[in-house]
PDB file of N, CA and C in Angstrom:
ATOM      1  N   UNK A   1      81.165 134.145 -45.368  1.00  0.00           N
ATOM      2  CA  UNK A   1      80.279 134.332 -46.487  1.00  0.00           C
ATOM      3  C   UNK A   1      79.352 133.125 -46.620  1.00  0.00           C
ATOM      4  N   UNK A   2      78.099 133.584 -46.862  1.00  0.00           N
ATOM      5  CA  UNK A   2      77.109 132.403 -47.006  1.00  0.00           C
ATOM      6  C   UNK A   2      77.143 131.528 -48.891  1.00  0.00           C
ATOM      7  N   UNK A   3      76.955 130.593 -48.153  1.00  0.00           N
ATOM      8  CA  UNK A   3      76.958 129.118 -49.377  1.00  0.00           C
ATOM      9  C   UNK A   3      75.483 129.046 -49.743  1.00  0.00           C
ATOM     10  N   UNK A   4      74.808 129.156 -50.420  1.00  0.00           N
ATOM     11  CA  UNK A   4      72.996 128.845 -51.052  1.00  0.00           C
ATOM     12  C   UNK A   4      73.341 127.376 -50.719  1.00  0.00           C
ATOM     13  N   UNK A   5      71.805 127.428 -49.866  1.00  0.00           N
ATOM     14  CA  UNK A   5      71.289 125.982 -49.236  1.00  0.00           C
ATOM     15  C   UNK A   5      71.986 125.511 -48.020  1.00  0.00           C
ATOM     16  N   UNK A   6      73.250 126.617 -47.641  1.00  0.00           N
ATOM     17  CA  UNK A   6      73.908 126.057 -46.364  1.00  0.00           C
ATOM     18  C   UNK A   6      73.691 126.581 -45.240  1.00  0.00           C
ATOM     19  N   UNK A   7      73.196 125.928 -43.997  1.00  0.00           N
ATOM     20  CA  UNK A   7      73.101 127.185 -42.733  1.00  0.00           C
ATOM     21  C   UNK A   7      74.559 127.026 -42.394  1.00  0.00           C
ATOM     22  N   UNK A   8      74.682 128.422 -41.717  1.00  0.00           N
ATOM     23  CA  UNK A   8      75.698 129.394 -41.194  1.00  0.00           C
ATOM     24  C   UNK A   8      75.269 129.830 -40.138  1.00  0.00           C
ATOM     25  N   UNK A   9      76.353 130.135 -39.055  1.00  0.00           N
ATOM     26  CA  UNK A   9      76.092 131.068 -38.193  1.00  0.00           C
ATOM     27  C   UNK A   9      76.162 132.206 -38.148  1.00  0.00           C
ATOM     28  N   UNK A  10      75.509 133.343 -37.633  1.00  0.00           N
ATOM     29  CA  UNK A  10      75.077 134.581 -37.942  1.00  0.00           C
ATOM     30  C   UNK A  10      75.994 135.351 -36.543  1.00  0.00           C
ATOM     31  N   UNK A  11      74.887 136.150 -35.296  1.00  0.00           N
ATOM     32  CA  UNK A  11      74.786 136.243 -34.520  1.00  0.00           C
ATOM     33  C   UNK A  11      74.762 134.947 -33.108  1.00  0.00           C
ATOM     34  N   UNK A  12      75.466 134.907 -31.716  1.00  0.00           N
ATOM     35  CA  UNK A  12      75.202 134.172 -31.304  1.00  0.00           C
ATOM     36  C   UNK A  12      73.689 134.110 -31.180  1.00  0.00           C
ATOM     37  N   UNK A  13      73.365 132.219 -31.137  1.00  0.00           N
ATOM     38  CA  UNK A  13      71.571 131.915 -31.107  1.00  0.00           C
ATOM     39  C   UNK A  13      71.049 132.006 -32.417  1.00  0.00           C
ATOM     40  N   UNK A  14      71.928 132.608 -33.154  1.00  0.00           N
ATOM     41  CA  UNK A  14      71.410 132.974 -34.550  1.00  0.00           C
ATOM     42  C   UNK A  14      72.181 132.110 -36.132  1.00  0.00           C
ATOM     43  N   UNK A  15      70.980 131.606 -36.862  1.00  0.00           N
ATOM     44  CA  UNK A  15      71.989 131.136 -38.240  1.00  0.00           C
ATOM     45  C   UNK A  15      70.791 130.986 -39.361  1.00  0.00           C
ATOM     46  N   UNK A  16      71.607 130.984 -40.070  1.00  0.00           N
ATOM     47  CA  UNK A  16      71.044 131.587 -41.359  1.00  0.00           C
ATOM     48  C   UNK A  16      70.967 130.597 -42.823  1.00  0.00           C
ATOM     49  N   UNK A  17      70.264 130.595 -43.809  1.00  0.00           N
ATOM     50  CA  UNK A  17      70.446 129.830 -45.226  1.00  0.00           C
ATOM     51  C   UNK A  17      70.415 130.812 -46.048  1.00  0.00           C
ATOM     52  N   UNK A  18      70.952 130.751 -46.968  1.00  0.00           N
ATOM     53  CA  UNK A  18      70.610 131.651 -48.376  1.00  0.00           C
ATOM     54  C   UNK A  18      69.461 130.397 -49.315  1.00  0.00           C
ATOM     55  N   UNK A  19      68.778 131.051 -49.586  1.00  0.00           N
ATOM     56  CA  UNK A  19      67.780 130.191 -50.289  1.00  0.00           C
ATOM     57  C   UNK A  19      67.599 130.493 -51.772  1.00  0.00           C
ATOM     58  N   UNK A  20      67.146 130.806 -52.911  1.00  0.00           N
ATOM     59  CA  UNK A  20      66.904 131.630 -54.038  1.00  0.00           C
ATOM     60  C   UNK A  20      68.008 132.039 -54.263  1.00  0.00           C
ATOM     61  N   UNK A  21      68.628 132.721 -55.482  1.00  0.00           N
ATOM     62  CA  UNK A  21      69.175 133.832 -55.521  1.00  0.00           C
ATOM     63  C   UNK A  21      68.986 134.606 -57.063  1.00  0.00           C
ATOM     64  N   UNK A  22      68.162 135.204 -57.184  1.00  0.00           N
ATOM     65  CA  UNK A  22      67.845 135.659 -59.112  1.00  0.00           C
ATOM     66  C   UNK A  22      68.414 136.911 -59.467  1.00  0.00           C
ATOM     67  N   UNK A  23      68.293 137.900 -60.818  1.00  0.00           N
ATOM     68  CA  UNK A  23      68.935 138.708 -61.217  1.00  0.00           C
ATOM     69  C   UNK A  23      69.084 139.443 -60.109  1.00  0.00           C
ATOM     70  N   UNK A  24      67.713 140.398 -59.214  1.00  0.00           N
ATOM     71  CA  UNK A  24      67.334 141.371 -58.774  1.00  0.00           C
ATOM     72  C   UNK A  24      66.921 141.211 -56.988  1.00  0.00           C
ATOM     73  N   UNK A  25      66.867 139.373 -56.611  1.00  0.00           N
ATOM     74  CA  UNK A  25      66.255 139.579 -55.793  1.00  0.00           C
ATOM     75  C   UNK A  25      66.682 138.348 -55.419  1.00  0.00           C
ATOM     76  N   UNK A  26      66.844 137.816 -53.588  1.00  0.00           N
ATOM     77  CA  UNK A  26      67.343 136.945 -52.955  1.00  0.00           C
ATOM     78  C   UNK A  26      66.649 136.824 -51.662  1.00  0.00           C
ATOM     79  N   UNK A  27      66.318 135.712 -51.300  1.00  0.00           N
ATOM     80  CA  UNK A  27      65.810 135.372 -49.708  1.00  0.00           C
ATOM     81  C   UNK A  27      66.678 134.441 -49.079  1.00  0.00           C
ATOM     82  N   UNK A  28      66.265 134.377 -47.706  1.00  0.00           N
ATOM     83  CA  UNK A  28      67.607 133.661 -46.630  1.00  0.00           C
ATOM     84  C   UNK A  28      66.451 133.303 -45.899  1.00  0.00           C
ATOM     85  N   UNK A  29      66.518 132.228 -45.491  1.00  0.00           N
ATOM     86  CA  UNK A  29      65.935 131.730 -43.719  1.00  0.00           C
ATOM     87  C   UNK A  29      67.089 131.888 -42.713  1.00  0.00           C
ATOM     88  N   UNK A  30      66.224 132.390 -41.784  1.00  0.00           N
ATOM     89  CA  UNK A  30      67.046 133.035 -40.282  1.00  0.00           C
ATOM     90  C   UNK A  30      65.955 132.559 -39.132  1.00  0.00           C
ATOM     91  N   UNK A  31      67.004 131.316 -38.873  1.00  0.00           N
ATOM     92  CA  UNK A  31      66.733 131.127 -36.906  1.00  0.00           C
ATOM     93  C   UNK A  31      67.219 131.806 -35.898  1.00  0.00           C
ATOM     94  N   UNK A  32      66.358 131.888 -35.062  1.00  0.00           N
ATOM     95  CA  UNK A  32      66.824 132.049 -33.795  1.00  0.00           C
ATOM     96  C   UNK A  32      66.311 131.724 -32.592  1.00  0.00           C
ATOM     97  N   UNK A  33      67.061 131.338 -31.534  1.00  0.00           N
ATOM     98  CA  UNK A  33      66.729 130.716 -29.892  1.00  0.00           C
ATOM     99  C   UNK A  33      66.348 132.006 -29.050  1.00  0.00           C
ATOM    100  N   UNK A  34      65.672 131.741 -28.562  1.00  0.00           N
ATOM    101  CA  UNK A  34      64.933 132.743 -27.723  1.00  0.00           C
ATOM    102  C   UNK A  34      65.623 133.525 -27.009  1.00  0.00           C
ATOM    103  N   UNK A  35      65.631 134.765 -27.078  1.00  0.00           N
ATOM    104  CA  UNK A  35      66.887 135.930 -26.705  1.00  0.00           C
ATOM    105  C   UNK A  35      67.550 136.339 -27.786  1.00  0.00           C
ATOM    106  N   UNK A  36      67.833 135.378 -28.638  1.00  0.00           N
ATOM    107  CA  UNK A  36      69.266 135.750 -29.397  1.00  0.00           C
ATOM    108  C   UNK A  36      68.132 136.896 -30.487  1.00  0.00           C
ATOM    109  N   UNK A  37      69.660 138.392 -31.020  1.00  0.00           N
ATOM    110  CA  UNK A  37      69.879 139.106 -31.617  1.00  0.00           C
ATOM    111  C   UNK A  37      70.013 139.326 -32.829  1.00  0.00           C
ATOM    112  N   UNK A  38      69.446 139.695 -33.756  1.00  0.00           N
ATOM    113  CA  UNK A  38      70.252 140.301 -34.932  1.00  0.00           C
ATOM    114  C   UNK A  38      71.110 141.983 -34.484  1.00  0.00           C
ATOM    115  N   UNK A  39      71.893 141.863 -34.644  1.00  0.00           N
ATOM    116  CA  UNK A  39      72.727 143.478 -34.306  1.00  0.00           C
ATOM    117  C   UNK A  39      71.863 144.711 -35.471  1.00  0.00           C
ATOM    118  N   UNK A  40      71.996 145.830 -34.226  1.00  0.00           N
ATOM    119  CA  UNK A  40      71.642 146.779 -35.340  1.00  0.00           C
ATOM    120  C   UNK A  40      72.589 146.788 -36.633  1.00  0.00           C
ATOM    121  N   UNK A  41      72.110 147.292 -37.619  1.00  0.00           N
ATOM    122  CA  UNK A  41      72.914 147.168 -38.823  1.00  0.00           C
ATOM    123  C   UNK A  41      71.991 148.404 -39.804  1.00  0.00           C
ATOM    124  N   UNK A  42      72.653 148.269 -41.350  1.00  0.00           N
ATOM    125  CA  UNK A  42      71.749 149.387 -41.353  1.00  0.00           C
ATOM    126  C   UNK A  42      72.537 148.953 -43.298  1.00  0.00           C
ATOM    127  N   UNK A  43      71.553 148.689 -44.349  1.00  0.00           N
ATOM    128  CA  UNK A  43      72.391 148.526 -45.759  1.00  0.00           C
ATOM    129  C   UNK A  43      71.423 149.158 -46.632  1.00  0.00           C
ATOM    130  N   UNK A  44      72.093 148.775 -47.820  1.00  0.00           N
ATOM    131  CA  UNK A  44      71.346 149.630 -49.309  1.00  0.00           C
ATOM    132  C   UNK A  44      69.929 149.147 -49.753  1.00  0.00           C
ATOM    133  N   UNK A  45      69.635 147.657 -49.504  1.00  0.00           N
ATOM    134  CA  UNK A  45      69.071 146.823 -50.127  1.00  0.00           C
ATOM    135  C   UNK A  45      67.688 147.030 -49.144  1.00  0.00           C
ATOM    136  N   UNK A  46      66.664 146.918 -50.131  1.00  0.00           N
ATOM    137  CA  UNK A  46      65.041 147.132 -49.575  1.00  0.00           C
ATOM    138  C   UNK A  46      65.261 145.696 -48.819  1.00  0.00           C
ATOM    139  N   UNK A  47      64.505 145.390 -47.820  1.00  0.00           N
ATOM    140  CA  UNK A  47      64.167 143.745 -47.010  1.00  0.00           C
ATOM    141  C   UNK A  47      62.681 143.468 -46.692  1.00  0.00           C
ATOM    142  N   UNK A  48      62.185 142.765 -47.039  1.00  0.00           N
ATOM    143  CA  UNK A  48      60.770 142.336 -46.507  1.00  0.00           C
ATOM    144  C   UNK A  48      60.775 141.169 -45.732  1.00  0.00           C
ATOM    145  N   UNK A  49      60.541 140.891 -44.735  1.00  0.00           N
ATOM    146  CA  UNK A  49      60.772 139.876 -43.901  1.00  0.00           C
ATOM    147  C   UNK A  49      59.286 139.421 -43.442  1.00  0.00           C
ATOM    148  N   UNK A  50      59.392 137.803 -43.480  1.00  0.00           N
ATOM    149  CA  UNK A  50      57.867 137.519 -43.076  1.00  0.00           C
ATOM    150  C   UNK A  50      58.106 136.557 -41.850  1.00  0.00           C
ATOM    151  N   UNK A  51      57.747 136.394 -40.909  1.00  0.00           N
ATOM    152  CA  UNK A  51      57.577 135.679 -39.960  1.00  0.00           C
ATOM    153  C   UNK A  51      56.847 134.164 -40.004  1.00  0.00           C
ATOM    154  N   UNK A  52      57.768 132.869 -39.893  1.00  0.00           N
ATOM    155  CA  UNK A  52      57.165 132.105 -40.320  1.00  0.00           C
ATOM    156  C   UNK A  52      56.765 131.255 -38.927  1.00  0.00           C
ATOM    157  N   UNK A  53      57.661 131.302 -37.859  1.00  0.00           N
ATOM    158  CA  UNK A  53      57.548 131.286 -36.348  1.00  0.00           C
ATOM    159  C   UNK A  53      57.861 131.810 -35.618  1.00  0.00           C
ATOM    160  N   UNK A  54      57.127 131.646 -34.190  1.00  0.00           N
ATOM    161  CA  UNK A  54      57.887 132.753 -33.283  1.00  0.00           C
ATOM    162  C   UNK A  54      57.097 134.376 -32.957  1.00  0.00           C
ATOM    163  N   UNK A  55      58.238 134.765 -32.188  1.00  0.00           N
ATOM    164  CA  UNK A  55      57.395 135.937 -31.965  1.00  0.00           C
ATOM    165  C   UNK A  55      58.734 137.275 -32.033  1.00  0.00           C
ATOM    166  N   UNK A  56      58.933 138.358 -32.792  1.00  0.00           N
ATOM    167  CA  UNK A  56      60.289 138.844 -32.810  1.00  0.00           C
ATOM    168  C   UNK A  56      59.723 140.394 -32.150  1.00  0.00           C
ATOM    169  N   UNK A  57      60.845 141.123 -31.656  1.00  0.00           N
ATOM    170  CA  UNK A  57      60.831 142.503 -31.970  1.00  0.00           C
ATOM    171  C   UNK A  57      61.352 142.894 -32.890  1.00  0.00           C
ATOM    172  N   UNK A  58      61.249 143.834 -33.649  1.00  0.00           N
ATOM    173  CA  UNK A  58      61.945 144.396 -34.496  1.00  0.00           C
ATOM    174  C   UNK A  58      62.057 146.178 -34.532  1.00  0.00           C
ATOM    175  N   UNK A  59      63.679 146.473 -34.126  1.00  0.00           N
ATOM    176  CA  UNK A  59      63.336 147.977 -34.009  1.00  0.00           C
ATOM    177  C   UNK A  59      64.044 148.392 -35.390  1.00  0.00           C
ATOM    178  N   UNK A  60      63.464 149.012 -36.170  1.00  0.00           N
ATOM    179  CA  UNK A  60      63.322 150.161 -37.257  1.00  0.00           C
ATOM    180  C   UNK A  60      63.716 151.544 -36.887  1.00  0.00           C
ATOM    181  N   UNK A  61      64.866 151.935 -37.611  1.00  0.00           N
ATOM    182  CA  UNK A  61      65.195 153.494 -36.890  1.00  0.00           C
ATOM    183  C   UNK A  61      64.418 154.027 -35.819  1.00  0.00           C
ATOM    184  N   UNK A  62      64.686 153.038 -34.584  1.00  0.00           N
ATOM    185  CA  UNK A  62      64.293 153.589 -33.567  1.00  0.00           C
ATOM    186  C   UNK A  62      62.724 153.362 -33.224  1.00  0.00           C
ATOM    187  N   UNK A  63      62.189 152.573 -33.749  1.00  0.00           N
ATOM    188  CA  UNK A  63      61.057 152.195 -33.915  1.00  0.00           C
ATOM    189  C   UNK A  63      60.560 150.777 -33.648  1.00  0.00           C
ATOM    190  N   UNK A  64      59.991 150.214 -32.065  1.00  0.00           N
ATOM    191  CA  UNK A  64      60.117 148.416 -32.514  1.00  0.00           C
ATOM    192  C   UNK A  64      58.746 148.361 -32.130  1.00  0.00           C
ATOM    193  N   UNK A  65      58.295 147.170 -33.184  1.00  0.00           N
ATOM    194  CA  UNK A  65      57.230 146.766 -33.922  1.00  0.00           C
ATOM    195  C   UNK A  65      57.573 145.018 -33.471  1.00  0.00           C
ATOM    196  N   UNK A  66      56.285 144.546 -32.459  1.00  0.00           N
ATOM    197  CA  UNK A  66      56.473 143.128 -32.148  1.00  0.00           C
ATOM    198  C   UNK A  66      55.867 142.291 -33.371  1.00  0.00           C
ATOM    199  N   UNK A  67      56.327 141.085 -33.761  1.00  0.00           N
ATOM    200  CA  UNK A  67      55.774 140.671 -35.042  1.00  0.00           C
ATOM    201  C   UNK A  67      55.579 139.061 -35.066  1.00  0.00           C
ATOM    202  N   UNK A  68      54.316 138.658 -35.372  1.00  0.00           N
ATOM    203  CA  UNK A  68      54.170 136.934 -34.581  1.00  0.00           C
ATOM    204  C   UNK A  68      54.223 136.473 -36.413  1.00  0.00           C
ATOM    205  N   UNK A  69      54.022 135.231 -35.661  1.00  0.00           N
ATOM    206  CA  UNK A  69      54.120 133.997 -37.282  1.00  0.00           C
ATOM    207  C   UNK A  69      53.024 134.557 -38.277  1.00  0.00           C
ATOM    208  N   UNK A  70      53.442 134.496 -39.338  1.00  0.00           N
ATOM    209  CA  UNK A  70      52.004 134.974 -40.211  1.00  0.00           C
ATOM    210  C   UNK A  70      51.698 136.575 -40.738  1.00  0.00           C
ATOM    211  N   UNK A  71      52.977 137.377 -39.809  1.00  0.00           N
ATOM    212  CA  UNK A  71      53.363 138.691 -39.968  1.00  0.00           C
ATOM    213  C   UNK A  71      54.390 139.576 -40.922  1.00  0.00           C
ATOM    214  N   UNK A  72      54.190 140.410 -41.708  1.00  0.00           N
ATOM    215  CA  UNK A  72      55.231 140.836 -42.283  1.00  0.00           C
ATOM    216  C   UNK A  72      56.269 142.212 -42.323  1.00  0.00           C
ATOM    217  N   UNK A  73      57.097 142.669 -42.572  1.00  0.00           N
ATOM    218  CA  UNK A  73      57.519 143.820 -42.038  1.00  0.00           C
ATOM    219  C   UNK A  73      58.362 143.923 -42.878  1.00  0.00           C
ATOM    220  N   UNK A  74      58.670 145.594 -43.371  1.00  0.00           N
ATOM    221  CA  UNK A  74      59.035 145.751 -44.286  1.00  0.00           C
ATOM    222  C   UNK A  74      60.775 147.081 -43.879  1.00  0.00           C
ATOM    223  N   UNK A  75      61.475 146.672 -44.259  1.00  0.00           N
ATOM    224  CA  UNK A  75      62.798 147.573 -43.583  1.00  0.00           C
ATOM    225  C   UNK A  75      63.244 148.332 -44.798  1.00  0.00           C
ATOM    226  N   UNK A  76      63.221 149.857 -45.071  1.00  0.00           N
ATOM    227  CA  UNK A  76      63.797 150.179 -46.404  1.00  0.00           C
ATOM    228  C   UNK A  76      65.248 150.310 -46.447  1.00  0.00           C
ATOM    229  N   UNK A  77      65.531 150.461 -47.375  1.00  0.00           N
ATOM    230  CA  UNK A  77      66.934 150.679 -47.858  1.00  0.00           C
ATOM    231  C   UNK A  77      67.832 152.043 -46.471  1.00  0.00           C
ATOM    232  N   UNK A  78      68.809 151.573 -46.131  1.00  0.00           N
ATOM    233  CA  UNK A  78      69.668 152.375 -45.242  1.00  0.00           C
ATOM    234  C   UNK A  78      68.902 152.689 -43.821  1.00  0.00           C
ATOM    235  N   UNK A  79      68.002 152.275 -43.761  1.00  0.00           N
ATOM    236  CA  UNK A  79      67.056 151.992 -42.057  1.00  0.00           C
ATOM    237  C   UNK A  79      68.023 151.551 -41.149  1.00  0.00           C
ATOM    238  N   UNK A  80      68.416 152.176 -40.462  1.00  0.00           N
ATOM    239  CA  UNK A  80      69.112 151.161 -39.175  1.00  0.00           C
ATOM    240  C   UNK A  80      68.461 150.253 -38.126  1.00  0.00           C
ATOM    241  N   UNK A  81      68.710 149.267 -38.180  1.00  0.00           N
ATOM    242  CA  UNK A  81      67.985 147.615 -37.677  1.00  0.00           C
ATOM    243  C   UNK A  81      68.112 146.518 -36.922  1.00  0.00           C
ATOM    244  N   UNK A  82      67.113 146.102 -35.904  1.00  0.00           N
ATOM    245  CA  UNK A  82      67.959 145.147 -35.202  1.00  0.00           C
ATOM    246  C   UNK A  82      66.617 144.242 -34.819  1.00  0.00           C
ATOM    247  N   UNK A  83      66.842 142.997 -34.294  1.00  0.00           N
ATOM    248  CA  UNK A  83      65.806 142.216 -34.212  1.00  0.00           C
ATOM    249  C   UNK A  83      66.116 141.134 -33.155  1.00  0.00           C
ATOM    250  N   UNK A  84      64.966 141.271 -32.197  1.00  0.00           N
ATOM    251  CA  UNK A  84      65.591 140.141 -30.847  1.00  0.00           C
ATOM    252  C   UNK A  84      63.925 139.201 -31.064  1.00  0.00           C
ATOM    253  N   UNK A  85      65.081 138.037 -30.563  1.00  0.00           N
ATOM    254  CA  UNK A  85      63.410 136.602 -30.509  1.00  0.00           C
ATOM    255  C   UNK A  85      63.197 136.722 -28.957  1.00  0.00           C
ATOM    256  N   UNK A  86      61.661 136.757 -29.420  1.00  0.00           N
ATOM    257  CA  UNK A  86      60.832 136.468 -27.679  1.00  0.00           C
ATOM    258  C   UNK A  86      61.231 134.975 -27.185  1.00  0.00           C
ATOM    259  N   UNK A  87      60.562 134.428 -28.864  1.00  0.00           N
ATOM    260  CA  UNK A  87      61.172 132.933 -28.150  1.00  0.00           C
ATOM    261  C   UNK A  87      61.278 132.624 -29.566  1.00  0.00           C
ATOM    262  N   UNK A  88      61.910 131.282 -29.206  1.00  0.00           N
ATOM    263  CA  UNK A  88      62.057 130.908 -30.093  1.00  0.00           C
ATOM    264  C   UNK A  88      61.023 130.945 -31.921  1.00  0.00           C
ATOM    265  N   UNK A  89      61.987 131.249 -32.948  1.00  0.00           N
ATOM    266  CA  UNK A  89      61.405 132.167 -34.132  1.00  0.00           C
ATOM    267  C   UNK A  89      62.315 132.332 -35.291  1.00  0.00           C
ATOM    268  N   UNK A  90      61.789 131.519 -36.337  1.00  0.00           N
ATOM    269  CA  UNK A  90      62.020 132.010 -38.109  1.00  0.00           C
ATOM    270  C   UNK A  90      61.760 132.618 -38.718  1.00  0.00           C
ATOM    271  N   UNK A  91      62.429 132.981 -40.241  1.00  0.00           N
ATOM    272  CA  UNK A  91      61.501 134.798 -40.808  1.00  0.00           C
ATOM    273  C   UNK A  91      62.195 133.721 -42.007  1.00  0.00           C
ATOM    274  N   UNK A  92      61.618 134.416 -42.695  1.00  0.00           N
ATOM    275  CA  UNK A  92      62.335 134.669 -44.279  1.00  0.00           C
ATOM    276  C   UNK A  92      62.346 136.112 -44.460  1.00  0.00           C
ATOM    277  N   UNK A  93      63.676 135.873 -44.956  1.00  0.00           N
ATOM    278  CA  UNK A  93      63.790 137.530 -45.380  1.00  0.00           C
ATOM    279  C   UNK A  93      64.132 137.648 -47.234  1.00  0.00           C
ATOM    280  N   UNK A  94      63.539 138.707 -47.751  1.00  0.00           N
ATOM    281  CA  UNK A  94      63.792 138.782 -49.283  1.00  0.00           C
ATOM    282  C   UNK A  94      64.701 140.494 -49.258  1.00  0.00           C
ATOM    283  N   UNK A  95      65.366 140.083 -49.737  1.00  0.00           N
ATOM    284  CA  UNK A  95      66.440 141.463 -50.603  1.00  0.00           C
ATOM    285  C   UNK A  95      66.479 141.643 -51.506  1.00  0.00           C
ATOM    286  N   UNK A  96      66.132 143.258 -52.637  1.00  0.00           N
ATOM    287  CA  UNK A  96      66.529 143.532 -53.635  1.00  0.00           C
ATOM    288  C   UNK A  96      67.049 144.956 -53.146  1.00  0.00           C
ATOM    289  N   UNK A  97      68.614 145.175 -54.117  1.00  0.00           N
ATOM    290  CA  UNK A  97      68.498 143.959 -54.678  1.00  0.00           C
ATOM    291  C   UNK A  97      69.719 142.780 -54.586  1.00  0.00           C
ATOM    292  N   UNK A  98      70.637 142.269 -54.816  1.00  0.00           N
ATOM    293  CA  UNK A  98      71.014 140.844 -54.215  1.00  0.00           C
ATOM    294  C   UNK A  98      71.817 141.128 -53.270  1.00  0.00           C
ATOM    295  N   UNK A  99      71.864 140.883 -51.839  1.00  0.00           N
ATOM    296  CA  UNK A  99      72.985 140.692 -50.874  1.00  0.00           C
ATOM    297  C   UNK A  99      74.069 140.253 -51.211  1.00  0.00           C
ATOM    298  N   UNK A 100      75.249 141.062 -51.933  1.00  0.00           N
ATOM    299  CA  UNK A 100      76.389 140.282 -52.621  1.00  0.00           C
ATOM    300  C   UNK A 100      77.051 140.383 -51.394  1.00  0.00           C
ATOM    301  N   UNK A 101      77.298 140.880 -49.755  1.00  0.00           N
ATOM    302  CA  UNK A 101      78.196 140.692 -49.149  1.00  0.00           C
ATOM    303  C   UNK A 101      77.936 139.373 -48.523  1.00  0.00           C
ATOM    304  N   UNK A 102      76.598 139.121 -48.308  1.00  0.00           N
ATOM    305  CA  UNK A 102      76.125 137.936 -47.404  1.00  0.00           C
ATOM    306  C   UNK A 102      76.427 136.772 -48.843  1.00  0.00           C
ATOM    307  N   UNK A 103      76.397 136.304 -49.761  1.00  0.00           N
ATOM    308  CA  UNK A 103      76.756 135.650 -50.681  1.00  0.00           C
ATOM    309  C   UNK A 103      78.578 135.106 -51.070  1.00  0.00           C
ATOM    310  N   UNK A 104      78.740 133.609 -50.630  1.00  0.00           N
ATOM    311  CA  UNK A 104      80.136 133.293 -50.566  1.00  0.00           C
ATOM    312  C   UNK A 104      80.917 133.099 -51.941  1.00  0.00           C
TER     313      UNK A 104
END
């Protein structure tokens, strides 16, 4: 379970911060080394993810959408999801509404 303000490891290549966390709505920074994965996955909570480096794929029910720094992408609620780095690459991601499983 993630600690606010602590990185964690995620996926191998992959780790994570919880950043924010308010009534309705929460963001995380997520690294990753070039190759490394987010696993498909698939939850309740809307995600908007912005690309702050890097270059990612991101497949969306079956759908992948390449996405550089400066880019944003939006995953709805119960989408099944997965996300690989070209190269090395950060996002912020925002959830509403709060990721109580990712929260320690």
């Amino acid at each position: 379970m993630g600690v606010i303000g602590q990185w964690e490891s995620a996926e191998p290549g992959v780790r994570r911060k919880i950043g924010a966390v308010g009534q309705g709505v929460m963001n995380m920074i997520v690294e990753f080394e070039a190759g490394a994965e987010g696993y498909l996955h698939s939850h309740p909570h809307e995600q908007l993810t912005y690309v702050l480096y890097g270059e990612l794929a991101f497949t969306i029910d079956g759908v992948t959408t390449v996405v550089k720094a400066g880019d944003s992408i939006y995953i709805p609620s119960m989408a099944k999801h997965g996300v690989r780095a070209l190269i090395p690459s950060s996002l912020l991601d925002c959830f509403t509404p709060i990721r109580e499983d990712l929260l320690g």
